[in-house]
PDB file of N, CA and C in Angstrom:
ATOM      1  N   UNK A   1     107.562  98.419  88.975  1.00  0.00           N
ATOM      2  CA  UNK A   1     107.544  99.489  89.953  1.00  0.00           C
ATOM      3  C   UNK A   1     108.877 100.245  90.006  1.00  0.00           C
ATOM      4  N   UNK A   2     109.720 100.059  89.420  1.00  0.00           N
ATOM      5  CA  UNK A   2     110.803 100.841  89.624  1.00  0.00           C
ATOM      6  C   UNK A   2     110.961 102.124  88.975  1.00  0.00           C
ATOM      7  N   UNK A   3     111.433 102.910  89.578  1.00  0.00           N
ATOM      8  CA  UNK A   3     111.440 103.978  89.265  1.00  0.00           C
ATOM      9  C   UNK A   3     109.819 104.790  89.527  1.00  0.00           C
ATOM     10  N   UNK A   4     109.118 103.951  89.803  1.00  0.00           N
ATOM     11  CA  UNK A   4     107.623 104.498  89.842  1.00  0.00           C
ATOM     12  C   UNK A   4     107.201 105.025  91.099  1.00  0.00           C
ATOM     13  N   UNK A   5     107.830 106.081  91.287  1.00  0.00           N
ATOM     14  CA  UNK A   5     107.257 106.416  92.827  1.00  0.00           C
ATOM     15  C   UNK A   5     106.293 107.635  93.412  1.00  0.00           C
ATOM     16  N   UNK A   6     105.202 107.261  92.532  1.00  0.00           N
ATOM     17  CA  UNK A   6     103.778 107.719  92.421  1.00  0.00           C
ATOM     18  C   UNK A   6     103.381 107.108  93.632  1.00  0.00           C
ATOM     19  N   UNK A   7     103.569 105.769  94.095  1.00  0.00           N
ATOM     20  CA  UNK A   7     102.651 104.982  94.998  1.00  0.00           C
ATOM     21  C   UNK A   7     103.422 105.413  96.178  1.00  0.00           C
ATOM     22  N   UNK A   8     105.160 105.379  96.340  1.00  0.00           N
ATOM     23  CA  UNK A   8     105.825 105.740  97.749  1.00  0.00           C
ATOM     24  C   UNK A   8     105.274 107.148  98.471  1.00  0.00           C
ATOM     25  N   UNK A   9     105.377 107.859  97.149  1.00  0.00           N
ATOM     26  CA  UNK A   9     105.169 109.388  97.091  1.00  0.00           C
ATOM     27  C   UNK A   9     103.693 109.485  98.073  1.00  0.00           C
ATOM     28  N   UNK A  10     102.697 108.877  97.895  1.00  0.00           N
ATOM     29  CA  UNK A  10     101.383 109.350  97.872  1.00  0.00           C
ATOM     30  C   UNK A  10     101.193 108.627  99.412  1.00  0.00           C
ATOM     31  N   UNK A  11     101.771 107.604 100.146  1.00  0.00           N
ATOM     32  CA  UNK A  11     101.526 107.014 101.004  1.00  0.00           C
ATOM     33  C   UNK A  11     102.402 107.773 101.774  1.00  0.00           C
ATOM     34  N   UNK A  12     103.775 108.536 101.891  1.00  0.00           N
ATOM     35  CA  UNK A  12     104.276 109.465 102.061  1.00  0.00           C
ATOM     36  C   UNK A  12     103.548 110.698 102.626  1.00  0.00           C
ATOM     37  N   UNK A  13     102.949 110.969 101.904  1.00  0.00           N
ATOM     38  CA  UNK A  13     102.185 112.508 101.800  1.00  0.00           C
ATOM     39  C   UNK A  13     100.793 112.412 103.067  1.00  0.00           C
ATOM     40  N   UNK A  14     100.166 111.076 102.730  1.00  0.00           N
ATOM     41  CA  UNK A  14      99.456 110.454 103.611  1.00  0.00           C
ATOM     42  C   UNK A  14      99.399 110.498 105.099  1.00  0.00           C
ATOM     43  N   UNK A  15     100.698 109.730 105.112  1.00  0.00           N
ATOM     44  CA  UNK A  15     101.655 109.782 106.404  1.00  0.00           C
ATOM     45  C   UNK A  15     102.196 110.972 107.150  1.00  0.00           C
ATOM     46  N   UNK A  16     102.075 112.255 106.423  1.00  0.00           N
ATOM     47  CA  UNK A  16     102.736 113.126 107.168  1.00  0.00           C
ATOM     48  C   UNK A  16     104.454 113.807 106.811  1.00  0.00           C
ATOM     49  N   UNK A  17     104.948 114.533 107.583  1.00  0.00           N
ATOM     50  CA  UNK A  17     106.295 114.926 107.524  1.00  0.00           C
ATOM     51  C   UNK A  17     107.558 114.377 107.217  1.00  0.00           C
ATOM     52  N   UNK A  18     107.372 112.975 108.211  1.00  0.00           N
ATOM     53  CA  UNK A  18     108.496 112.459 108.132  1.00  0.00           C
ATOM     54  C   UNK A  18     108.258 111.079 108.292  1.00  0.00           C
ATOM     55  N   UNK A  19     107.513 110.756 107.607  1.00  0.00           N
ATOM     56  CA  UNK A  19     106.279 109.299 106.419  1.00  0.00           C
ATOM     57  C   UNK A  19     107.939 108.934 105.861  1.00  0.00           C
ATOM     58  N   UNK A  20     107.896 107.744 105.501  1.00  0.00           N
ATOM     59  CA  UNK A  20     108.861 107.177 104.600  1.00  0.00           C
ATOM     60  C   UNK A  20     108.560 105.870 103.692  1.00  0.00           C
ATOM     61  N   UNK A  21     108.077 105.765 102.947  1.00  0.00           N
ATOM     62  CA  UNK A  21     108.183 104.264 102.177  1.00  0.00           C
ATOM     63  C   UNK A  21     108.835 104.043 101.480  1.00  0.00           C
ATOM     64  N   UNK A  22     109.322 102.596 101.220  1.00  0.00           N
ATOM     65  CA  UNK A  22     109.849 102.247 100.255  1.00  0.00           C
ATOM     66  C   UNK A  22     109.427 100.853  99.405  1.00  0.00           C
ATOM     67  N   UNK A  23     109.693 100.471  98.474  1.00  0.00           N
ATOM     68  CA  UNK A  23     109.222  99.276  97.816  1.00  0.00           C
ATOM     69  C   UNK A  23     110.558  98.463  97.629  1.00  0.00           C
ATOM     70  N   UNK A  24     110.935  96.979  97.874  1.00  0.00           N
ATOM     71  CA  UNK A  24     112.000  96.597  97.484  1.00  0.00           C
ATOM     72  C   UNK A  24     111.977  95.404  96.964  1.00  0.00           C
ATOM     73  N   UNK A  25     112.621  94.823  95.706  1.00  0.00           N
ATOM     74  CA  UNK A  25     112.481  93.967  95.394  1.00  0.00           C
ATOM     75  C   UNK A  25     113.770  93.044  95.789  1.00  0.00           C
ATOM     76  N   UNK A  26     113.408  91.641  96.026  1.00  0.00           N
ATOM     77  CA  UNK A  26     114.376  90.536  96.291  1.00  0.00           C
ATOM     78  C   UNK A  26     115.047  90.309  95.258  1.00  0.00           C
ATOM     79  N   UNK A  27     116.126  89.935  94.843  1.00  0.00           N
ATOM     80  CA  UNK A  27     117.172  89.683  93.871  1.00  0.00           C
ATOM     81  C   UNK A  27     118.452  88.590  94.815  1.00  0.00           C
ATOM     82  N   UNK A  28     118.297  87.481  94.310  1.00  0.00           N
ATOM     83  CA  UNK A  28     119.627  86.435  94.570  1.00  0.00           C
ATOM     84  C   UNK A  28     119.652  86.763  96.103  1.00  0.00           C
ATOM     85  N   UNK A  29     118.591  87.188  96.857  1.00  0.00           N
ATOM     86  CA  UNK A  29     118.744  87.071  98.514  1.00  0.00           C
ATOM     87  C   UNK A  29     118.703  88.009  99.152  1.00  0.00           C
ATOM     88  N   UNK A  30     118.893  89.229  98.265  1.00  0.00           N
ATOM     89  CA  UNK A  30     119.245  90.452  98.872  1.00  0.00           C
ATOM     90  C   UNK A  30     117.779  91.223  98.665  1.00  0.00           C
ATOM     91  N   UNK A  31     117.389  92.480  99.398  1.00  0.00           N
ATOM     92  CA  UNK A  31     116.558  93.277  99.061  1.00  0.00           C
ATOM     93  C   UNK A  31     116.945  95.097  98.494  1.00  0.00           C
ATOM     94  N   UNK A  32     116.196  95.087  96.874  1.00  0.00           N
ATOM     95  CA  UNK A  32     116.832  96.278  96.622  1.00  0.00           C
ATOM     96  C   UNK A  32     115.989  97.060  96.782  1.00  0.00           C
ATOM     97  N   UNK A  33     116.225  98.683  97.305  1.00  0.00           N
ATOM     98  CA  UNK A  33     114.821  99.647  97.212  1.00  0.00           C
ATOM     99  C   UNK A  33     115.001 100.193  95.189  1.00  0.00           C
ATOM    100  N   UNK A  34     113.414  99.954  94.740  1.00  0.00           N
ATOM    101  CA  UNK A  34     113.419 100.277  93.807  1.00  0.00           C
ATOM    102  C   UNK A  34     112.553 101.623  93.362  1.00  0.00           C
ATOM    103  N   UNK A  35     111.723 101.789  94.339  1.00  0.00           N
ATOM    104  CA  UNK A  35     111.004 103.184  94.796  1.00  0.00           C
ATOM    105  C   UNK A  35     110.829 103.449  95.930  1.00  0.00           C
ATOM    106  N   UNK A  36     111.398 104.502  96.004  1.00  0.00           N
ATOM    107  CA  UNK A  36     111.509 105.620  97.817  1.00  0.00           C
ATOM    108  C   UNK A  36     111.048 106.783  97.806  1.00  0.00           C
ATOM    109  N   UNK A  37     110.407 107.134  98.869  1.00  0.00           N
ATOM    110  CA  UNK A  37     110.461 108.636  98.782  1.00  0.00           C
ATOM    111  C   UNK A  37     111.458 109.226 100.054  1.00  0.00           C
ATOM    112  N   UNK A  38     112.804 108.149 100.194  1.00  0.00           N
ATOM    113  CA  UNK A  38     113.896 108.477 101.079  1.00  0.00           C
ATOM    114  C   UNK A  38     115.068 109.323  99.813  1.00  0.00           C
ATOM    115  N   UNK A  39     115.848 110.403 100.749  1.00  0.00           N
ATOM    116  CA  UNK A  39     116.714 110.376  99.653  1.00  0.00           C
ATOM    117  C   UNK A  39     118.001 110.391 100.468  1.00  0.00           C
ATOM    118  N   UNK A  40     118.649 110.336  99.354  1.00  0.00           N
ATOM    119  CA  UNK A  40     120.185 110.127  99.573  1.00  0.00           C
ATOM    120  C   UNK A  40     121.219 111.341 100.293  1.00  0.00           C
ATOM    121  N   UNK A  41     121.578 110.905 101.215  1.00  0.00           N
ATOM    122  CA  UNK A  41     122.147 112.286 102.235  1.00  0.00           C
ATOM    123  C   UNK A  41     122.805 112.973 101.774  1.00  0.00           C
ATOM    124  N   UNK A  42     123.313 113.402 100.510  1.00  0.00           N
ATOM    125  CA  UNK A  42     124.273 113.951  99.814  1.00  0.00           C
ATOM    126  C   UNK A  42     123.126 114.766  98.698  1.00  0.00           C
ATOM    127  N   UNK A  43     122.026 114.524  99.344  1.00  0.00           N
ATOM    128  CA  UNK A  43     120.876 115.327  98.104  1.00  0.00           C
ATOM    129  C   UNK A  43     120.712 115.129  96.339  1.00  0.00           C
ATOM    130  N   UNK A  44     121.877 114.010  96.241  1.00  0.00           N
ATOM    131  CA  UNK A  44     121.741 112.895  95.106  1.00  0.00           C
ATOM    132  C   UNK A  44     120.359 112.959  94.368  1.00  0.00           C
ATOM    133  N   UNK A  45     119.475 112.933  95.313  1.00  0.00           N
ATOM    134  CA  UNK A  45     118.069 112.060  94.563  1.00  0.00           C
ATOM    135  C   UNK A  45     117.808 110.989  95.640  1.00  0.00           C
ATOM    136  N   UNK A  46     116.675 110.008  95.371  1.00  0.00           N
ATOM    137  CA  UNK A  46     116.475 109.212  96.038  1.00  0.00           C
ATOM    138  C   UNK A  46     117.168 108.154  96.105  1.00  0.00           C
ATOM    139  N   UNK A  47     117.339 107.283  97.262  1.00  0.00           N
ATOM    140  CA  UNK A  47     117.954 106.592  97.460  1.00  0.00           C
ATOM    141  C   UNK A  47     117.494 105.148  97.127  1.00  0.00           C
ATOM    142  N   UNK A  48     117.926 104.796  95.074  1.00  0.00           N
ATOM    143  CA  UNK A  48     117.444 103.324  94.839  1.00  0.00           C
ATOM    144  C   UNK A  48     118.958 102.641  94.889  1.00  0.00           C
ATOM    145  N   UNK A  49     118.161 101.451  94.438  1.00  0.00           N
ATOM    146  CA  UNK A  49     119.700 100.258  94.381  1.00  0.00           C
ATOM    147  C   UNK A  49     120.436 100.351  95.097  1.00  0.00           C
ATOM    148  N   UNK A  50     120.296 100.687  96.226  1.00  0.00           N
ATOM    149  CA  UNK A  50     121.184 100.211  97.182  1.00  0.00           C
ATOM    150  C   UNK A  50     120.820  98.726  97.737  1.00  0.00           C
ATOM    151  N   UNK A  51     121.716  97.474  98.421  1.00  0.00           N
ATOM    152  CA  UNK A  51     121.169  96.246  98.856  1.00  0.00           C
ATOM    153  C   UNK A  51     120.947  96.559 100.698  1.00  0.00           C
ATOM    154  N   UNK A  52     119.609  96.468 101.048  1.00  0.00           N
ATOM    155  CA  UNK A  52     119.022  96.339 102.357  1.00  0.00           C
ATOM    156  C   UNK A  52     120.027  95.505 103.145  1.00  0.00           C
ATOM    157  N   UNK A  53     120.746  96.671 104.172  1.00  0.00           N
ATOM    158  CA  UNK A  53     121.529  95.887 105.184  1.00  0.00           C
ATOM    159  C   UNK A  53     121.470  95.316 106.492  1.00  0.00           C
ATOM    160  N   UNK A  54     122.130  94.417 106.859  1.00  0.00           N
ATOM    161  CA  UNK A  54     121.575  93.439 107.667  1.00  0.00           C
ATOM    162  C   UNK A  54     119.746  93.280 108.291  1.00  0.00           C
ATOM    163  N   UNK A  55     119.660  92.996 109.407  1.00  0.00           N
ATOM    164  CA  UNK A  55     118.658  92.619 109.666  1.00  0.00           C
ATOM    165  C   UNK A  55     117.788  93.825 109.620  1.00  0.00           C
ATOM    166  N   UNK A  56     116.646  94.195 109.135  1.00  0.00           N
ATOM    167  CA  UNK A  56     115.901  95.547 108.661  1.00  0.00           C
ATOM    168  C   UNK A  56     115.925  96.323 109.898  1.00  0.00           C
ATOM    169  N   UNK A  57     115.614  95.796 110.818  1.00  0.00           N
ATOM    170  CA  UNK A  57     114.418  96.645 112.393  1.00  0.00           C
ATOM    171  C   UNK A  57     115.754  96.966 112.681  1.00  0.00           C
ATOM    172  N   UNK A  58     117.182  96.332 112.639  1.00  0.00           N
ATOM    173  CA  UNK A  58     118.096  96.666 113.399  1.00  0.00           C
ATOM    174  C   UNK A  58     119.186  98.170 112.872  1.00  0.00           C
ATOM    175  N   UNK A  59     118.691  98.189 111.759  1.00  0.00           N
ATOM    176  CA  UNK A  59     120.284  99.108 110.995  1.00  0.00           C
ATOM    177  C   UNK A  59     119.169 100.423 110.111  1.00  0.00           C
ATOM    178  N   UNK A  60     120.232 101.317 111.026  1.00  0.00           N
ATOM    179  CA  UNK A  60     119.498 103.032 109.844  1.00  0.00           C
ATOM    180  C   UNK A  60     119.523 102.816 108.805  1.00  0.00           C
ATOM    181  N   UNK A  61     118.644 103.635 108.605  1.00  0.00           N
ATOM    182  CA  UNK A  61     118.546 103.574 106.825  1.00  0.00           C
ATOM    183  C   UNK A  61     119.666 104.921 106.945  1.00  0.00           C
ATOM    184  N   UNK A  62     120.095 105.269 105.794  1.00  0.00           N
ATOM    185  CA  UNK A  62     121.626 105.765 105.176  1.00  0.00           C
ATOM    186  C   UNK A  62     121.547 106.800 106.654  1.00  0.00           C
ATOM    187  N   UNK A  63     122.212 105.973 107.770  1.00  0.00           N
ATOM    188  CA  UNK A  63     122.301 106.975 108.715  1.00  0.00           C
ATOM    189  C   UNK A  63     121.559 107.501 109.967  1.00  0.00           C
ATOM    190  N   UNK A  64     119.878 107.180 109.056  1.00  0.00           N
ATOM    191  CA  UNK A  64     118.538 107.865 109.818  1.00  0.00           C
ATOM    192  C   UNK A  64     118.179 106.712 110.437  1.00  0.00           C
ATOM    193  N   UNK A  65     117.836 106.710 112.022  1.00  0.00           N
ATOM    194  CA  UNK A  65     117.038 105.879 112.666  1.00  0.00           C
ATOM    195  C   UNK A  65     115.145 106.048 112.567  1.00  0.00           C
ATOM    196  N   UNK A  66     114.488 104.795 112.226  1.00  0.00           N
ATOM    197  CA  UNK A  66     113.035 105.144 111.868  1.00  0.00           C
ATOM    198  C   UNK A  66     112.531 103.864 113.055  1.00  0.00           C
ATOM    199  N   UNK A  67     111.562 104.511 113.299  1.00  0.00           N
ATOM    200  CA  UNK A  67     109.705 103.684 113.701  1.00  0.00           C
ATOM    201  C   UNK A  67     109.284 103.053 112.903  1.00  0.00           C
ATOM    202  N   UNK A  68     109.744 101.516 112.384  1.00  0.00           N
ATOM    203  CA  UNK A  68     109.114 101.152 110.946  1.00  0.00           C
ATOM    204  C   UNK A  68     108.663  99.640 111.129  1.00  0.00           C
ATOM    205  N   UNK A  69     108.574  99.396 109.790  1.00  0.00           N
ATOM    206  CA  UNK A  69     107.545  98.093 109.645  1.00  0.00           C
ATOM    207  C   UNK A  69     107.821  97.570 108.316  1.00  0.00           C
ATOM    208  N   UNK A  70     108.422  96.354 107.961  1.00  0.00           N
ATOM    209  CA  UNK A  70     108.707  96.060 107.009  1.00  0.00           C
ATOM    210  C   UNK A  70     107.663  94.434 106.600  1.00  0.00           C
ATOM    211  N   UNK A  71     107.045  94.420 105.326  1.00  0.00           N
ATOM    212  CA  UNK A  71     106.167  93.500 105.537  1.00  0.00           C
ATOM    213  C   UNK A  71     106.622  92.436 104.011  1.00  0.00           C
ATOM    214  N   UNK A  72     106.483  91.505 103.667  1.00  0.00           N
ATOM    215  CA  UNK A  72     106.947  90.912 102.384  1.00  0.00           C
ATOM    216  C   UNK A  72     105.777  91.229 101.692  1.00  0.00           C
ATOM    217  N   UNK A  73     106.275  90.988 100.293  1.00  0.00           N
ATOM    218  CA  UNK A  73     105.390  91.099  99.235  1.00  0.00           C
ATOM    219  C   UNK A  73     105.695  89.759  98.331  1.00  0.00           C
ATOM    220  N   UNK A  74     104.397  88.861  98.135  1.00  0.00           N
ATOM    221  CA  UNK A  74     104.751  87.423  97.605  1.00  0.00           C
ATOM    222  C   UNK A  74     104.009  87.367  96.312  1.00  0.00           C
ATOM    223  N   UNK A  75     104.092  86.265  95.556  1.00  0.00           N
ATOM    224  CA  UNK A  75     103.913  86.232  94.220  1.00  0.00           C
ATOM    225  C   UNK A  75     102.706  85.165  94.207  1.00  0.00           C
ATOM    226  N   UNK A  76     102.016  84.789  93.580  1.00  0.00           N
ATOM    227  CA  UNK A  76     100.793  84.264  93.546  1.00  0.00           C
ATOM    228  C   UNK A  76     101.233  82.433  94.192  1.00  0.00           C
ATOM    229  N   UNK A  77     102.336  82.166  94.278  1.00  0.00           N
ATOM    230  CA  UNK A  77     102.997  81.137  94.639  1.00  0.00           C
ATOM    231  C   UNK A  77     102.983  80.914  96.108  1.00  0.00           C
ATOM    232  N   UNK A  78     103.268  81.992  96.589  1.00  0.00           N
ATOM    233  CA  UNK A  78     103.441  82.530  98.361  1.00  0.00           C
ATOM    234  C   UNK A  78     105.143  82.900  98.136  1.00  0.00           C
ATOM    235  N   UNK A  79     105.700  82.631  97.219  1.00  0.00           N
ATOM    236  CA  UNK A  79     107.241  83.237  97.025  1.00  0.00           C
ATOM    237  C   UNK A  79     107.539  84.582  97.195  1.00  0.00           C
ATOM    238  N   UNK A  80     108.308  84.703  98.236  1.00  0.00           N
ATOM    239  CA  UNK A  80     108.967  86.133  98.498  1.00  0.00           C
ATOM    240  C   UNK A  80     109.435  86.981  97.475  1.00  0.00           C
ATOM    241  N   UNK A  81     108.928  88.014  96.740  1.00  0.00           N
ATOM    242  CA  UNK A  81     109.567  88.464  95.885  1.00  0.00           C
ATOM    243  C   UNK A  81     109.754  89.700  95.866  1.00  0.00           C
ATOM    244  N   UNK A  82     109.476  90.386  97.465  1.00  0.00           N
ATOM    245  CA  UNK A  82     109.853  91.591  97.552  1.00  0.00           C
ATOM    246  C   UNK A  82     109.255  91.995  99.101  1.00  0.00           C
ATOM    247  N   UNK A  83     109.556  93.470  99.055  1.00  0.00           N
ATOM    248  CA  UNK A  83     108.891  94.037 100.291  1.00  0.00           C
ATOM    249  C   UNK A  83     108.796  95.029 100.680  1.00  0.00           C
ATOM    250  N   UNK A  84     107.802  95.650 101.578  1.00  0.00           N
ATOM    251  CA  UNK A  84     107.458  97.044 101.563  1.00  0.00           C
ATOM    252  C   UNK A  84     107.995  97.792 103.069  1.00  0.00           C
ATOM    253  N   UNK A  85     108.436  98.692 103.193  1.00  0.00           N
ATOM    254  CA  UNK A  85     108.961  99.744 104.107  1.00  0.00           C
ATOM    255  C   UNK A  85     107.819 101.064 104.388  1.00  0.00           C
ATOM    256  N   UNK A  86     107.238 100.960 105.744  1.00  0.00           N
ATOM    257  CA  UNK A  86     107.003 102.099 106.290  1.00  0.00           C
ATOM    258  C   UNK A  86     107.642 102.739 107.553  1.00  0.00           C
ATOM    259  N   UNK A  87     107.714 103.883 107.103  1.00  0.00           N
ATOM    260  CA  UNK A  87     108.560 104.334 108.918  1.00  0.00           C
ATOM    261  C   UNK A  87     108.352 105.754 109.119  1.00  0.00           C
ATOM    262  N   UNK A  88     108.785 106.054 110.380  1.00  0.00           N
ATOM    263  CA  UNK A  88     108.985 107.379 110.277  1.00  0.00           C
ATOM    264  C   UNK A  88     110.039 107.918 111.293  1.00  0.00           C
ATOM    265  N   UNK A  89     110.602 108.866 111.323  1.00  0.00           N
ATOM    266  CA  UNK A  89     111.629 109.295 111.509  1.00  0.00           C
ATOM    267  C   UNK A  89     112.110 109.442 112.932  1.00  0.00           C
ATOM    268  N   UNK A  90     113.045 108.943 113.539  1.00  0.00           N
ATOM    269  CA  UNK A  90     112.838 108.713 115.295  1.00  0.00           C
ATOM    270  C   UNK A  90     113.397 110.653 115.461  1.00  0.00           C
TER     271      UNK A  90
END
């Protein structure tokens, strides 16, 4: 899924104006976004690889406070191996 953000994009569009998803995968503890349809406040592009800071519900995303919902995504094991971001824009 990285770089693939056909699926953020479309659940996005779904959602409305100010819809946000993201997909993130777990790595050594941390969570990275690997497809967003958030972008980077400097108009960069979207905002991947960055590591998800502290506790999710509590900290803006680069800045922006959201209405969101963060849910895991597990591996046929029940192992955490990622997770999904919806929100929208307070």
């Amino acid at each position: 899924m990285n770089n693939n953000f056909a699926v953020v994009d479309e659940i996005a569009k779904a959602g409305g104006k100010s819809m946000a998803a993201t997909l993130l995968v777990k790595s050594d503890g941390d969570f990275i976004p690997v497809a967003t349809n958030v972008q980077n406040p400097d108009g960069s592009g979207r905002a991947i690889g960055t590591v998800l800071a502290g506790p999710a519900r509590e900290v803006p995303i680069l800045g922006t406070r959201y209405v969101d919902d963060y849910e895991p995504i597990k591996d046929a094991s029940g192992t955490v191996i990622g997770a999904y971001f919806v929100g929208y824009k307070k």
